[in-house]
PDB file of N, CA and C in Angstrom:
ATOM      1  N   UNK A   1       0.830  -1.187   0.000  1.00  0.00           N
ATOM      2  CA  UNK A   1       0.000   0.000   0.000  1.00  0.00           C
ATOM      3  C   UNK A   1       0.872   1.247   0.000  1.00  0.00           C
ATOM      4  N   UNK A   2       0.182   2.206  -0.211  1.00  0.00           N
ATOM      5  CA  UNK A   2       1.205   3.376  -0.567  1.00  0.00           C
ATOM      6  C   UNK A   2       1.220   4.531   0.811  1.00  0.00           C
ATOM      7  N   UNK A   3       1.740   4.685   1.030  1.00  0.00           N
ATOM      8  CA  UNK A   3       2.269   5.812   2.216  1.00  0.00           C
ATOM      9  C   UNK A   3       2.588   7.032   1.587  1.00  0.00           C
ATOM     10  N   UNK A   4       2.194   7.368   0.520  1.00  0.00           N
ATOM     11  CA  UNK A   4       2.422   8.483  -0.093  1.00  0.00           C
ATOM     12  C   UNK A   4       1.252   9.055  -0.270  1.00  0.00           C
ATOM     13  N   UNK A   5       1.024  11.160  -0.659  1.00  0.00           N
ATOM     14  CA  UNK A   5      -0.120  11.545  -0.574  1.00  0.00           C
ATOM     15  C   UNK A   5       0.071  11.426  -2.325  1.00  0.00           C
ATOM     16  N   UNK A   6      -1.478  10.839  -2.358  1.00  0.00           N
ATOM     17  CA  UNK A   6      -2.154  11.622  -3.860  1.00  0.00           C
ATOM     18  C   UNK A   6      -2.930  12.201  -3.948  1.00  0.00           C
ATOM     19  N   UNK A   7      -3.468  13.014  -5.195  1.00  0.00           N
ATOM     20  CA  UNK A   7      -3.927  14.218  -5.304  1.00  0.00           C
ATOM     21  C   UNK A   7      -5.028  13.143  -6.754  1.00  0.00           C
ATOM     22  N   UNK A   8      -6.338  13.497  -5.617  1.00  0.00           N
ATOM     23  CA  UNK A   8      -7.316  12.149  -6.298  1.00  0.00           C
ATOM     24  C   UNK A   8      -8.644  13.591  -6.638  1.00  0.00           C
ATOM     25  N   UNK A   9      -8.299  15.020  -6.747  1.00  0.00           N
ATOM     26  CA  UNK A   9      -9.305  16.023  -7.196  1.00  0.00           C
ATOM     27  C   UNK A   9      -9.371  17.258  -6.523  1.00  0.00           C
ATOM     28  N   UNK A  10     -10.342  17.692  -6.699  1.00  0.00           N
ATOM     29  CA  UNK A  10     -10.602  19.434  -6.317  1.00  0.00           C
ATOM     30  C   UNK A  10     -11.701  19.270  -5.442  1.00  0.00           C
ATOM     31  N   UNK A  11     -11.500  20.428  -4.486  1.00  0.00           N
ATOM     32  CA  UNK A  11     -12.496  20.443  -3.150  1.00  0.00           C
ATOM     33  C   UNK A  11     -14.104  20.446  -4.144  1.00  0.00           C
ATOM     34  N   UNK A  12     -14.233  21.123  -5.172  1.00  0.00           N
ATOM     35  CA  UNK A  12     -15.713  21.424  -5.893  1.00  0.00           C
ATOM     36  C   UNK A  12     -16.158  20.269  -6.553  1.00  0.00           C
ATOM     37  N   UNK A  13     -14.917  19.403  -6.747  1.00  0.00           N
ATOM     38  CA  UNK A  13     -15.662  17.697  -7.520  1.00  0.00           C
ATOM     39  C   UNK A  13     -16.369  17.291  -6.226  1.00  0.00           C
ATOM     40  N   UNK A  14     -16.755  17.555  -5.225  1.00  0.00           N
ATOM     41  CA  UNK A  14     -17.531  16.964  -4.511  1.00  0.00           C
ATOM     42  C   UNK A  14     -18.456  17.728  -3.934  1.00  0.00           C
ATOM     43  N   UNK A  15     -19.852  17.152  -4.029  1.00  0.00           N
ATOM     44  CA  UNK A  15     -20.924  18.633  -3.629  1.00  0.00           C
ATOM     45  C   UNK A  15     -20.874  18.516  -2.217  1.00  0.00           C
ATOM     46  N   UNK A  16     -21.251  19.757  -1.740  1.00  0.00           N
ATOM     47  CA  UNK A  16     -21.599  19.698  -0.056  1.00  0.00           C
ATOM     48  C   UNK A  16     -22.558  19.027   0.575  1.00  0.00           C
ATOM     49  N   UNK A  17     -22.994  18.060   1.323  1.00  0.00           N
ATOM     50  CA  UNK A  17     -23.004  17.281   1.756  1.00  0.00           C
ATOM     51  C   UNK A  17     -22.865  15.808   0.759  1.00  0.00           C
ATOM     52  N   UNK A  18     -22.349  15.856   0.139  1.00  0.00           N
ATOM     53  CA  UNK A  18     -21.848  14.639  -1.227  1.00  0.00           C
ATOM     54  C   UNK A  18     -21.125  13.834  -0.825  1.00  0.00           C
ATOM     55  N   UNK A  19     -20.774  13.056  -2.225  1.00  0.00           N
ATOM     56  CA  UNK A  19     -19.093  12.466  -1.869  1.00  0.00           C
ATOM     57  C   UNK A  19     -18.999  11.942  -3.478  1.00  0.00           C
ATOM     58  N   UNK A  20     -17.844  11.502  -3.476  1.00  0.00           N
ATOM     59  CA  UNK A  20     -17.106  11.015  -4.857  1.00  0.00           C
ATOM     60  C   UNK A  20     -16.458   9.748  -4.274  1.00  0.00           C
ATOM     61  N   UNK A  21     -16.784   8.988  -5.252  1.00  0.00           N
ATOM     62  CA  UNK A  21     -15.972   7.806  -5.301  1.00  0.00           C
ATOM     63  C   UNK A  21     -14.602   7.673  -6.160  1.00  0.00           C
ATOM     64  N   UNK A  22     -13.335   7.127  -5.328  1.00  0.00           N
ATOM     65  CA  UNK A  22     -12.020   6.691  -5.884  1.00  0.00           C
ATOM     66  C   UNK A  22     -11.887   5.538  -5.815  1.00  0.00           C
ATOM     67  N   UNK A  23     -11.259   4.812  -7.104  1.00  0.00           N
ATOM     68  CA  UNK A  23     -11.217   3.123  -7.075  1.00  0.00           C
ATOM     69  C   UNK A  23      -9.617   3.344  -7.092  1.00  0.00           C
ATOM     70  N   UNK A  24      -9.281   2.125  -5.674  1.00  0.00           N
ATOM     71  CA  UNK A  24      -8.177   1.538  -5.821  1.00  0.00           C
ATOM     72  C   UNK A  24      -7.983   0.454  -5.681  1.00  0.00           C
ATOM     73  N   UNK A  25      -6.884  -0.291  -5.553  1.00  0.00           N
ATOM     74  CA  UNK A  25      -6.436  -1.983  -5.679  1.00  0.00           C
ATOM     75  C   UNK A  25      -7.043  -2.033  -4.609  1.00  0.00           C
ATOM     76  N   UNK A  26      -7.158  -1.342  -3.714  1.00  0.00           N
ATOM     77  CA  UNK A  26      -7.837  -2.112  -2.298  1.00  0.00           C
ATOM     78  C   UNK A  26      -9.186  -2.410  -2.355  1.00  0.00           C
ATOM     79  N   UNK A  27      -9.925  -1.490  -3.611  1.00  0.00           N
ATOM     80  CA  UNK A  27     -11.383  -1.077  -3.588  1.00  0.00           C
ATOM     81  C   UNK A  27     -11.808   0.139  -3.622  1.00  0.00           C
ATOM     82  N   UNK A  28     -12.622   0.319  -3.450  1.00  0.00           N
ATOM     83  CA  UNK A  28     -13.437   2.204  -3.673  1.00  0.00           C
ATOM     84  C   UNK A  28     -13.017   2.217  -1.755  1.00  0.00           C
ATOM     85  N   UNK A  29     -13.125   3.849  -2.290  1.00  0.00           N
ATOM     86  CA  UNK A  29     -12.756   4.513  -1.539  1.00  0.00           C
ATOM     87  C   UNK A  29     -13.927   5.820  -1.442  1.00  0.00           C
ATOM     88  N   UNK A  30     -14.773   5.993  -0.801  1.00  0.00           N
ATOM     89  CA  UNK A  30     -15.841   7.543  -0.509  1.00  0.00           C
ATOM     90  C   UNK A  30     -15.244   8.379  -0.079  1.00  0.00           C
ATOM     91  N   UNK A  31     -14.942   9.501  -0.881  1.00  0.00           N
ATOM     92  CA  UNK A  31     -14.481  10.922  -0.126  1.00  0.00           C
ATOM     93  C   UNK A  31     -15.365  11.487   0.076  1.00  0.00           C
ATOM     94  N   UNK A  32     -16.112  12.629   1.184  1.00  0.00           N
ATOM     95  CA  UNK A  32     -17.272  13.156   1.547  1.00  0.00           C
ATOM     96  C   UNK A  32     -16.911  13.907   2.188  1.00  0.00           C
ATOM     97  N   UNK A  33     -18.030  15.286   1.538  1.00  0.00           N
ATOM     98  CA  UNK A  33     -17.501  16.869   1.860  1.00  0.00           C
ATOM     99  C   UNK A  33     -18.883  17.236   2.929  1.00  0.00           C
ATOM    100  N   UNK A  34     -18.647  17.920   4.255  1.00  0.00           N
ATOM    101  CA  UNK A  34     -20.034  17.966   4.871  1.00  0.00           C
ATOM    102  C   UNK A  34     -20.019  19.829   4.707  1.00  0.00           C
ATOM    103  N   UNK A  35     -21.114  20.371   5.211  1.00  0.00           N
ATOM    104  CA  UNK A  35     -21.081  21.291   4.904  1.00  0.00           C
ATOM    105  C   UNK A  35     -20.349  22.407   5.147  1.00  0.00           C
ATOM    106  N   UNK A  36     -19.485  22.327   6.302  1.00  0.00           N
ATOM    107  CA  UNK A  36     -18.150  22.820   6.694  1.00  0.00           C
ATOM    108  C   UNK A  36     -16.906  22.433   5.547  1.00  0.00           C
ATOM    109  N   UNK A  37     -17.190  22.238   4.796  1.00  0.00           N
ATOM    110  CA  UNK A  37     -15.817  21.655   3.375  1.00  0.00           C
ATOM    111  C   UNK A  37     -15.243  20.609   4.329  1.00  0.00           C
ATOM    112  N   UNK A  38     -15.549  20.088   5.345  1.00  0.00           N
ATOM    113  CA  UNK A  38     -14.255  18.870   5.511  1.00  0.00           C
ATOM    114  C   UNK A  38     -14.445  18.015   4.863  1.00  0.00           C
ATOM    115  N   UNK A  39     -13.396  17.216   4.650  1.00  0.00           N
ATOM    116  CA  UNK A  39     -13.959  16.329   3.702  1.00  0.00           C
ATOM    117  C   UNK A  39     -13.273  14.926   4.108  1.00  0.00           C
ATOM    118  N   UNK A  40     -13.349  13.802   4.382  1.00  0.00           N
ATOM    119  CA  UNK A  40     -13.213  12.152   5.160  1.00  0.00           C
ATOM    120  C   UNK A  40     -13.206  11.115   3.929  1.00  0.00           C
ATOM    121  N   UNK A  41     -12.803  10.463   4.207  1.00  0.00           N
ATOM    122  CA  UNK A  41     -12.194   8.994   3.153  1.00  0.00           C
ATOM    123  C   UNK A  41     -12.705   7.932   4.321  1.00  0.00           C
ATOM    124  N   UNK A  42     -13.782   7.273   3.507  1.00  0.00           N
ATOM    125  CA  UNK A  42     -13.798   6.022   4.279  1.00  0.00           C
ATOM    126  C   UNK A  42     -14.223   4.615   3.197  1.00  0.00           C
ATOM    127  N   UNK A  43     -13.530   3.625   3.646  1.00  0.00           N
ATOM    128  CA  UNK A  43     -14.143   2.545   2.822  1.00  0.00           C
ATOM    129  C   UNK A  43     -15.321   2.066   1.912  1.00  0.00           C
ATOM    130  N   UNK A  44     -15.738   2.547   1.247  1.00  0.00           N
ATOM    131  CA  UNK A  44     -17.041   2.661   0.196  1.00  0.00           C
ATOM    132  C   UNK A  44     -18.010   1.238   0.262  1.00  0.00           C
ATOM    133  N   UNK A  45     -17.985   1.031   2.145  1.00  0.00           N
ATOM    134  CA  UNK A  45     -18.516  -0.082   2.104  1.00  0.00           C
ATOM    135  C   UNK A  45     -19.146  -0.030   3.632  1.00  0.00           C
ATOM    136  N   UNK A  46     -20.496  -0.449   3.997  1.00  0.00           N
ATOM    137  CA  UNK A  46     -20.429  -0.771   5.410  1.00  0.00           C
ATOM    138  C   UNK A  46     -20.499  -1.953   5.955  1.00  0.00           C
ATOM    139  N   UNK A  47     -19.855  -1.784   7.654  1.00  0.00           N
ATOM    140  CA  UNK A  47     -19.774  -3.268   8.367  1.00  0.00           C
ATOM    141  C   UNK A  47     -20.678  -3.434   8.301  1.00  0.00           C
ATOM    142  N   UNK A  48     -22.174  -3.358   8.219  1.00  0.00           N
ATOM    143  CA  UNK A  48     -22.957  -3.963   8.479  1.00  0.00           C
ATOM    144  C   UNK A  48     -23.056  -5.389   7.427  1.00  0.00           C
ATOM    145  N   UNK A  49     -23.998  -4.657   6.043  1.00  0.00           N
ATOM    146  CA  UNK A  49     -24.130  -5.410   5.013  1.00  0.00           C
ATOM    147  C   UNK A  49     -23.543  -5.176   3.992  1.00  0.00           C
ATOM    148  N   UNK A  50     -22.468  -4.423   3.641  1.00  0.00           N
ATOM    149  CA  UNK A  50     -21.711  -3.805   2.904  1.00  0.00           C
ATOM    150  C   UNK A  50     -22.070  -2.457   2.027  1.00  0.00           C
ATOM    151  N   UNK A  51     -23.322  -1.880   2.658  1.00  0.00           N
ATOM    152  CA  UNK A  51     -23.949  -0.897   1.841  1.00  0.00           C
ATOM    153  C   UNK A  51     -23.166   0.159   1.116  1.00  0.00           C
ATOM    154  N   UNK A  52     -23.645   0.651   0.326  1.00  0.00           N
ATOM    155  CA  UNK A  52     -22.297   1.576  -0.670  1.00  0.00           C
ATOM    156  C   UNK A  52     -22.671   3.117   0.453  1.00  0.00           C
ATOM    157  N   UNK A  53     -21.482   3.394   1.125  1.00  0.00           N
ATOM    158  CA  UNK A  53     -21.291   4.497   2.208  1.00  0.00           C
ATOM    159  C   UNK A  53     -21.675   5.557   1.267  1.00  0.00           C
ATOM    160  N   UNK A  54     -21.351   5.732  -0.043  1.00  0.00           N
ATOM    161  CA  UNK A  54     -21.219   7.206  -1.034  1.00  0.00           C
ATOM    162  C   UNK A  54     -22.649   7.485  -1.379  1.00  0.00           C
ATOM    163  N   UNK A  55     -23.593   6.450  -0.999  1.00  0.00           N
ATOM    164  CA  UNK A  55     -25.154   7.084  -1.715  1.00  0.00           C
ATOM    165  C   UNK A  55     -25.793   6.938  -0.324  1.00  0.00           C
ATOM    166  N   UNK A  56     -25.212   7.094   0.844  1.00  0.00           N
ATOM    167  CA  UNK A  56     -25.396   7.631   2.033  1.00  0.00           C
ATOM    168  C   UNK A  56     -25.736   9.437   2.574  1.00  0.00           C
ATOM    169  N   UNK A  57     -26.267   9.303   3.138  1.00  0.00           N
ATOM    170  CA  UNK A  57     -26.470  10.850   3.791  1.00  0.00           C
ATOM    171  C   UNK A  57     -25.699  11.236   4.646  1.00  0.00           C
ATOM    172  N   UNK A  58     -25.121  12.788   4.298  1.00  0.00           N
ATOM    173  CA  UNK A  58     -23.771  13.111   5.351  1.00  0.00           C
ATOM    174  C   UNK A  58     -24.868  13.995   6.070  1.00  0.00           C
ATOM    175  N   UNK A  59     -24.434  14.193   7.486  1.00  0.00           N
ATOM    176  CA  UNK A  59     -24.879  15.115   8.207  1.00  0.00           C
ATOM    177  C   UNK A  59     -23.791  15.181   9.306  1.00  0.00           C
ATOM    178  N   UNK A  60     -23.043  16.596   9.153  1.00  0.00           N
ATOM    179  CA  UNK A  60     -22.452  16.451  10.047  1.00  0.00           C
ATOM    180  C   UNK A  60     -21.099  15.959   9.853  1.00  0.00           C
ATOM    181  N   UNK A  61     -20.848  15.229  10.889  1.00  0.00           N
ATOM    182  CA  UNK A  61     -19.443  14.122  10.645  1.00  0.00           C
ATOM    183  C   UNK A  61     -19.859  13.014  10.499  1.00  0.00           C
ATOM    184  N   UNK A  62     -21.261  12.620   9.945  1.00  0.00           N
ATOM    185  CA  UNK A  62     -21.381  11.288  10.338  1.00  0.00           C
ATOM    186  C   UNK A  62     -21.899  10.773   8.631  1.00  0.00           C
ATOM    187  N   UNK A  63     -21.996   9.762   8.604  1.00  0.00           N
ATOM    188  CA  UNK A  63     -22.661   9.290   7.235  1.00  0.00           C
ATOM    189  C   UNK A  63     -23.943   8.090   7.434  1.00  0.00           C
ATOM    190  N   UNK A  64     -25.369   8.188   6.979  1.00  0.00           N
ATOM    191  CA  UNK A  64     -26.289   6.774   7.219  1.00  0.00           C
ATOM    192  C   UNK A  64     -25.888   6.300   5.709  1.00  0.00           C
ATOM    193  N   UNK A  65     -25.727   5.020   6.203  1.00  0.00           N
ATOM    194  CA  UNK A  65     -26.316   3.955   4.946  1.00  0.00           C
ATOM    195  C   UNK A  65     -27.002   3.840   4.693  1.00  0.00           C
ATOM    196  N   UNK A  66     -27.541   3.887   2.884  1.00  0.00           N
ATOM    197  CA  UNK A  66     -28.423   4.018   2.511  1.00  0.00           C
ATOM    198  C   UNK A  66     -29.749   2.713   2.450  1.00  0.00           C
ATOM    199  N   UNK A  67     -28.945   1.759   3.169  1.00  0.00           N
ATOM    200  CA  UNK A  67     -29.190   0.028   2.973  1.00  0.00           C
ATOM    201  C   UNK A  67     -30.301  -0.226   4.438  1.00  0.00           C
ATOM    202  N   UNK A  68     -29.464   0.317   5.363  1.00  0.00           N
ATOM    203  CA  UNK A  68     -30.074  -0.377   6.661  1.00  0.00           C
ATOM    204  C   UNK A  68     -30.390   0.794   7.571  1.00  0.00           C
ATOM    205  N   UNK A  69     -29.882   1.985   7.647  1.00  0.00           N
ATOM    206  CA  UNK A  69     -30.129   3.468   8.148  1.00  0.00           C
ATOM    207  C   UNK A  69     -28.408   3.104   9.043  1.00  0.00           C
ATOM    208  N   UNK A  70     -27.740   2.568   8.884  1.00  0.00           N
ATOM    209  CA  UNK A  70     -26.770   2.481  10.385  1.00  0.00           C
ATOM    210  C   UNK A  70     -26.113   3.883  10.042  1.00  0.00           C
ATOM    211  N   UNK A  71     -25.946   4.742  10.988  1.00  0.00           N
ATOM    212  CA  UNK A  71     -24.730   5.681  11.346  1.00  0.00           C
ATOM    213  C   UNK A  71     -23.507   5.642  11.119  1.00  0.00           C
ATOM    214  N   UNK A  72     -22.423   5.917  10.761  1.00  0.00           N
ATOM    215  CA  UNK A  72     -20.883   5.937  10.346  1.00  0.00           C
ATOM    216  C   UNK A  72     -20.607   7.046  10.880  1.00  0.00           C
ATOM    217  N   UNK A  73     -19.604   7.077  11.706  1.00  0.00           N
ATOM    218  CA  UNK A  73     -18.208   8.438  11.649  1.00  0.00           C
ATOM    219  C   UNK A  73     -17.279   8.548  10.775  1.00  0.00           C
ATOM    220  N   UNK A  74     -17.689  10.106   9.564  1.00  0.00           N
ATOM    221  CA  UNK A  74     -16.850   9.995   9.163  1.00  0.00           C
ATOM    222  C   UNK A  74     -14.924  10.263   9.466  1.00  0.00           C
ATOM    223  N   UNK A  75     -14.961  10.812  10.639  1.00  0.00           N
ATOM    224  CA  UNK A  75     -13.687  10.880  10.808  1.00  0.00           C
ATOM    225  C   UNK A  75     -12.996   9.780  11.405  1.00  0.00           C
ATOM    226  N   UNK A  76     -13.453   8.157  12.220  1.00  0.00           N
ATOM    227  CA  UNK A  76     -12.770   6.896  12.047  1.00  0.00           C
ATOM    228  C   UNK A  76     -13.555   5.688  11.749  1.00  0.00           C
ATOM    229  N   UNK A  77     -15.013   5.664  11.208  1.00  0.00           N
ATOM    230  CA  UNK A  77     -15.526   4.613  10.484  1.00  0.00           C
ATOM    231  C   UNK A  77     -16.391   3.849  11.326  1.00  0.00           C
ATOM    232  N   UNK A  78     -16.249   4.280  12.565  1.00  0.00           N
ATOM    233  CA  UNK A  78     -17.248   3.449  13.753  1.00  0.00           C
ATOM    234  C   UNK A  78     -18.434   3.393  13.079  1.00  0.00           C
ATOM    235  N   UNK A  79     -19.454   2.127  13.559  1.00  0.00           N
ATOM    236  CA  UNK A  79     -20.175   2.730  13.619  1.00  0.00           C
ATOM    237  C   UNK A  79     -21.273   3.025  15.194  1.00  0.00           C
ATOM    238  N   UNK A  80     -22.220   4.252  14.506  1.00  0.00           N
ATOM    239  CA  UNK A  80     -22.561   4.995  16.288  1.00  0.00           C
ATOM    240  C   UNK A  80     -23.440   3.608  16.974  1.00  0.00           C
ATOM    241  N   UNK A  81     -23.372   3.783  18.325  1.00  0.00           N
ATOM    242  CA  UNK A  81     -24.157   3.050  18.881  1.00  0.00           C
ATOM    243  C   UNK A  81     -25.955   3.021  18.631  1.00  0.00           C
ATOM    244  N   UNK A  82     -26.039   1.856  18.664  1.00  0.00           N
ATOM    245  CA  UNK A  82     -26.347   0.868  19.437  1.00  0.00           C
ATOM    246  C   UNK A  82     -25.479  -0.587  18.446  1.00  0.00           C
ATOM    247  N   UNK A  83     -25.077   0.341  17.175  1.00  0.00           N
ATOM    248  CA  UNK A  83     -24.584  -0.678  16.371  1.00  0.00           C
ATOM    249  C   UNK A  83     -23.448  -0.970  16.760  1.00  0.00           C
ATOM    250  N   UNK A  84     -22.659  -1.844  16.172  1.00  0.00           N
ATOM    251  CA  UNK A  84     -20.831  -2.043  16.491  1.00  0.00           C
ATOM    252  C   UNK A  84     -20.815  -2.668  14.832  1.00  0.00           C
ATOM    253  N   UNK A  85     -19.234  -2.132  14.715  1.00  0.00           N
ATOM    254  CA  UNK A  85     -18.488  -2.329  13.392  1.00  0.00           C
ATOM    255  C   UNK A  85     -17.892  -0.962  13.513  1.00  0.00           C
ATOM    256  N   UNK A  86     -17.254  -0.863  12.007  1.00  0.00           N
ATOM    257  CA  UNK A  86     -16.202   0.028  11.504  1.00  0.00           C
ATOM    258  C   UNK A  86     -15.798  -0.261  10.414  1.00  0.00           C
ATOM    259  N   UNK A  87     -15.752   0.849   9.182  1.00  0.00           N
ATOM    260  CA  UNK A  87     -15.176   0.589   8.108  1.00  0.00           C
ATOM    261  C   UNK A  87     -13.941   1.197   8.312  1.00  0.00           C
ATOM    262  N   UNK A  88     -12.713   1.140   7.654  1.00  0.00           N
ATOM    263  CA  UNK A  88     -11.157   1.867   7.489  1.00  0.00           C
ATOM    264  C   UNK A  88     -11.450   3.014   6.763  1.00  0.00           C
ATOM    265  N   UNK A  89     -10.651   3.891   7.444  1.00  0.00           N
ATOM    266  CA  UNK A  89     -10.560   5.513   7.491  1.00  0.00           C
ATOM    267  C   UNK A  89      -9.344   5.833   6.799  1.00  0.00           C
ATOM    268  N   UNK A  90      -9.208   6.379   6.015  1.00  0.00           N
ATOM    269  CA  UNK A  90      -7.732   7.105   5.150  1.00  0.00           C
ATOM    270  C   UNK A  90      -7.923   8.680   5.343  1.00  0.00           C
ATOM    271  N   UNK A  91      -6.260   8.638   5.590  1.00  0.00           N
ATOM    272  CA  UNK A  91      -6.128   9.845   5.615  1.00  0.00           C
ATOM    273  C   UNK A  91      -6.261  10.979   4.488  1.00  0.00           C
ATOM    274  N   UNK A  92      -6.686  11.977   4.783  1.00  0.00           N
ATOM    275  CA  UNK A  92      -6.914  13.146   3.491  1.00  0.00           C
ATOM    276  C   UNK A  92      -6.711  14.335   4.101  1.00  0.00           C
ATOM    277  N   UNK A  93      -6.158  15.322   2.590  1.00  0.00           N
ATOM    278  CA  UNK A  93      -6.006  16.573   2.925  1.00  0.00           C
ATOM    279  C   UNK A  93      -6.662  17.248   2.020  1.00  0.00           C
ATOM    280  N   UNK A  94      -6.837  18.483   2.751  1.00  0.00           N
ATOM    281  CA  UNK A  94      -6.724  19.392   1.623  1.00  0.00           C
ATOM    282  C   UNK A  94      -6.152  21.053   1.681  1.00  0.00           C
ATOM    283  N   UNK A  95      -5.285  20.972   0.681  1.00  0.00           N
ATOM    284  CA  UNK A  95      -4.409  21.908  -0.124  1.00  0.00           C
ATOM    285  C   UNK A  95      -5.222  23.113  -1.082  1.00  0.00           C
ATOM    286  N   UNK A  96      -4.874  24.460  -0.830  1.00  0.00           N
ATOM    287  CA  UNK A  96      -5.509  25.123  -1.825  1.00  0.00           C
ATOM    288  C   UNK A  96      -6.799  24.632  -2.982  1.00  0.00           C
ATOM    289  N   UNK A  97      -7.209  23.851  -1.841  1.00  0.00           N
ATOM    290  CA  UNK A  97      -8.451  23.291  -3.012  1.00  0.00           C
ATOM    291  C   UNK A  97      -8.576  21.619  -3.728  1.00  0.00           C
ATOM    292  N   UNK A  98      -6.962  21.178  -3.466  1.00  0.00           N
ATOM    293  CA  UNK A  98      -6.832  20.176  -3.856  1.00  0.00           C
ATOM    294  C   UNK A  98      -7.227  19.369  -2.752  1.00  0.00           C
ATOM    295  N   UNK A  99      -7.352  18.067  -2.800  1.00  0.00           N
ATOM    296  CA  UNK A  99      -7.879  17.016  -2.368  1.00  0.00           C
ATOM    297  C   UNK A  99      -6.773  15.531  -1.971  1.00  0.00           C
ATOM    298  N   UNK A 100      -6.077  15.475  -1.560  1.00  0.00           N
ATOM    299  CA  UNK A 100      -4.998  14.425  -1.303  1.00  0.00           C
ATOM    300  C   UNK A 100      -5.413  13.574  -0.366  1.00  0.00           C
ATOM    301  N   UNK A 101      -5.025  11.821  -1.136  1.00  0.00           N
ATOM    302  CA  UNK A 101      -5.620  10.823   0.062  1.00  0.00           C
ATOM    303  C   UNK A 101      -4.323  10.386   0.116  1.00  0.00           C
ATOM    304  N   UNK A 102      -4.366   9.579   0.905  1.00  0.00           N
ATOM    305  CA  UNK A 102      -3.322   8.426   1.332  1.00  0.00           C
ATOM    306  C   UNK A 102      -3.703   7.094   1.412  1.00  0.00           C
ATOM    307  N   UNK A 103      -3.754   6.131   0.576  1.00  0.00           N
ATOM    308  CA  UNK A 103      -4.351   5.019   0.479  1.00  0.00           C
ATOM    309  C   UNK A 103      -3.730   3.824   1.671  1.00  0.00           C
ATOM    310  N   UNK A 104      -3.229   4.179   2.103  1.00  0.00           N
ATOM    311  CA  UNK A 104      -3.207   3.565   3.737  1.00  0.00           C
ATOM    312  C   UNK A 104      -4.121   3.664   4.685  1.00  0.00           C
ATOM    313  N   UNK A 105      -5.034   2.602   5.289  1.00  0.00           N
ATOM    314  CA  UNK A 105      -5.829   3.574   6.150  1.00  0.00           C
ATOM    315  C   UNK A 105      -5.140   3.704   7.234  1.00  0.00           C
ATOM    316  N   UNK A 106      -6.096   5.155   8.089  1.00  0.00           N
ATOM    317  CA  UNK A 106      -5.382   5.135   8.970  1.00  0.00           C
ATOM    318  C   UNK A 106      -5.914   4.396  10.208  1.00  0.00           C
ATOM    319  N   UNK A 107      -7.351   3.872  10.039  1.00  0.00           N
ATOM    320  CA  UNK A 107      -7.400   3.084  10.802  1.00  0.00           C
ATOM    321  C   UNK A 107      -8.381   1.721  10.857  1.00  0.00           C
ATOM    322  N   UNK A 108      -8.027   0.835  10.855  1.00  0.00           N
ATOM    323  CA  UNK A 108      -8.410  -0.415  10.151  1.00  0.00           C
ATOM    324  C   UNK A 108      -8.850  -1.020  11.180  1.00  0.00           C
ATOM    325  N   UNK A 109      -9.821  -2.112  10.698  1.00  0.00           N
ATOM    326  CA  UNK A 109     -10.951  -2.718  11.395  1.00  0.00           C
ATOM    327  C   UNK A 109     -10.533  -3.859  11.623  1.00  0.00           C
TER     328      UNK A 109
END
């Protein structure tokens, strides 16, 4: 896996409360901008039933699946109680607009 940052787009490829999907060897990857521009990388998948996290609703820091309603944090992938699981969290930045992940997560399930 790579320990290096890449530069996977622009803060505006992703709408506010949105997200964009990145495919890598590991799998997709959901980047998601909440309405504060932050924007979180998490596994494009949930523990539960594997629901696709990116056609989820952001509110906040958090993301529902669109599959089962479960809750996600987007800043380490938990998910909120009453549930348990976690998808892997990658690190991201952003630069003058740019968008840089790190396809390492940073924290794995």
């Amino acid at each position: 896996m790579s320990e290096e940052w890449i530069e996977v787009g622009r803060l505006d490829d992703i709408p506010r409360l949105g997200s964009r999907v990145v495919k890598s060897a590991e799998g997709e990857i959901a980047l998601f901008r909440n309405s504060n521009d932050e924007v979180f990388a998490l596994r494009n998948r949930c523990p539960h039933k594997g629901g696709p996290l990116s056609e989820g609703i952001v509110a906040g820091k958090r993301v529902t699946c669109p599959l089962h309603n479960w809750i996600i944090e987007l800043e380490n992938g938990v998910a909120a109680p009453p549930d348990e699981g976690c998808t892997p969290a990658y690190p991201v930045k952003v630069e003058r607009d740019s968008i840089f992940l790190m396809l390492s997560p940073a924290s794995a399930c």
